[in-house]
Protein backbone atom coordinates (compact mmCIF):
# COMPACT_ATOMS: atom_id res chain seq x y z
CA UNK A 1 94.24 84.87 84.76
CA UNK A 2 91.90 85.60 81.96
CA UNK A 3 93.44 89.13 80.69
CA UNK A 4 94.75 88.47 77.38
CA UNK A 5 97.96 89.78 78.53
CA UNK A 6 98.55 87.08 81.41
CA UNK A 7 97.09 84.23 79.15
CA UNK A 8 99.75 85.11 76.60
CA UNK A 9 102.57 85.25 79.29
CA UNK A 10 100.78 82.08 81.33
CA UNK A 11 98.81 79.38 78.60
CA UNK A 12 99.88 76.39 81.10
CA UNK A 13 98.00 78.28 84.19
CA UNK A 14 95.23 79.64 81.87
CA UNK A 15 94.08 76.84 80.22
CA UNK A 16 92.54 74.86 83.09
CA UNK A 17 90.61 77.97 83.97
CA UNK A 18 89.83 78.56 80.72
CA UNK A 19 88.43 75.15 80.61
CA UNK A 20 86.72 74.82 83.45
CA UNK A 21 84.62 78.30 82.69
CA UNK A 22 84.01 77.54 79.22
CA UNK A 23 84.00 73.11 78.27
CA UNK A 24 82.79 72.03 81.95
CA UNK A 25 80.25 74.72 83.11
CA UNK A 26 79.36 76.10 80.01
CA UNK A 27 78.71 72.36 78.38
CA UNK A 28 76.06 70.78 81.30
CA UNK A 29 74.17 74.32 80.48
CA UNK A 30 70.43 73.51 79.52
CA UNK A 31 67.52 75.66 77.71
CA UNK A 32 65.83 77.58 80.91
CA UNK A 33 62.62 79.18 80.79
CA UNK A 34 63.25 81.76 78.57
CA UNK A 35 64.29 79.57 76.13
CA UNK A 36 61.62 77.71 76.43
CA UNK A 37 58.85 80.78 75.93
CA UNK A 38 60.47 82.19 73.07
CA UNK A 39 60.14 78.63 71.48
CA UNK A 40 56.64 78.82 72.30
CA UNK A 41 56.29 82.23 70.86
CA UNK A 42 57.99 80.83 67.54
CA UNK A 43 55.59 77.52 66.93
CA UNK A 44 52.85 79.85 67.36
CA UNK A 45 54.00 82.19 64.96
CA UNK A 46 54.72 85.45 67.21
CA UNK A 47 58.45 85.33 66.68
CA UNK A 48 59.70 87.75 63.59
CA UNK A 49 62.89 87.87 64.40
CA UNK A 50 65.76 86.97 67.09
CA UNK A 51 69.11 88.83 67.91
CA UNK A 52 71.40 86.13 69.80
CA UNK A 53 75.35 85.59 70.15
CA UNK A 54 73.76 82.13 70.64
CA UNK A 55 77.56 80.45 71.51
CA UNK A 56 75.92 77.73 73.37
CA UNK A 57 73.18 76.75 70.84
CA UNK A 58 70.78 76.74 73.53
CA UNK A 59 68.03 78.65 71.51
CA UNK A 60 67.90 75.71 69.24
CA UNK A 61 67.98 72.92 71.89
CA UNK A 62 64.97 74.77 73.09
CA UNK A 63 63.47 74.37 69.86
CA UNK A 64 63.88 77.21 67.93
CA UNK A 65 65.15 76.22 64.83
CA UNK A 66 62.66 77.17 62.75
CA UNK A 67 63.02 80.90 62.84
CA UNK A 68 63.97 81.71 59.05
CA UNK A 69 67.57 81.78 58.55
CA UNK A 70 66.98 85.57 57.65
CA UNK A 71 65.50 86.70 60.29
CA UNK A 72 68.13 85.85 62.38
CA UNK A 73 70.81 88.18 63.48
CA UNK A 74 73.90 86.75 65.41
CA UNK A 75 75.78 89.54 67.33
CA UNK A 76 78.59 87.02 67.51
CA UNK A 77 79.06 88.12 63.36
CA UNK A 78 79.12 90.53 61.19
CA UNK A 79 76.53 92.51 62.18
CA UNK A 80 75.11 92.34 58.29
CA UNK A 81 75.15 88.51 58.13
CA UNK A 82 71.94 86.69 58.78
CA UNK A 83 72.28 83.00 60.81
């Protein structure tokens, strides 16, 4: 059901899979531990630089939004743009 192929042929029967994967699980996710340490690591200063797809903007809910917009590298992007 989630082959490009069968979505195309099937949206009615992909959608609510689609949705439940991606709006219901995806948006009760919270920052975990690891989130959490590397927003330690960055209010203390020992954070240069972070490579993230970041599509659920957990990073930042963790706190992390202070790590200079260019030393941030998306892999979601153009691997040459900067967050």
């Amino acid at each position: 059901m989630l082959e490009l192929d069968y979505f195309l042929a099937h949206p009615d029967k992909s959608w609510p899979i689609l949705r439940e994967i991606f709006y219901d699980h995806f948006g009760k996710a919270k920052p975990n531990r690891a989130h959490e340490v590397l927003a330690a690591w960055e209010a203390r200063g020992l954070l240069k630089c972070l490579i993230t797809q970041n599509i659920d903007n957990l990073h930042w809910e963790a706190g992390i939004p202070g790590i200079p917009a260019s030393s941030c590298l998306r892999s979601d992007e153009n691997p040459f743009n900067r967050c």
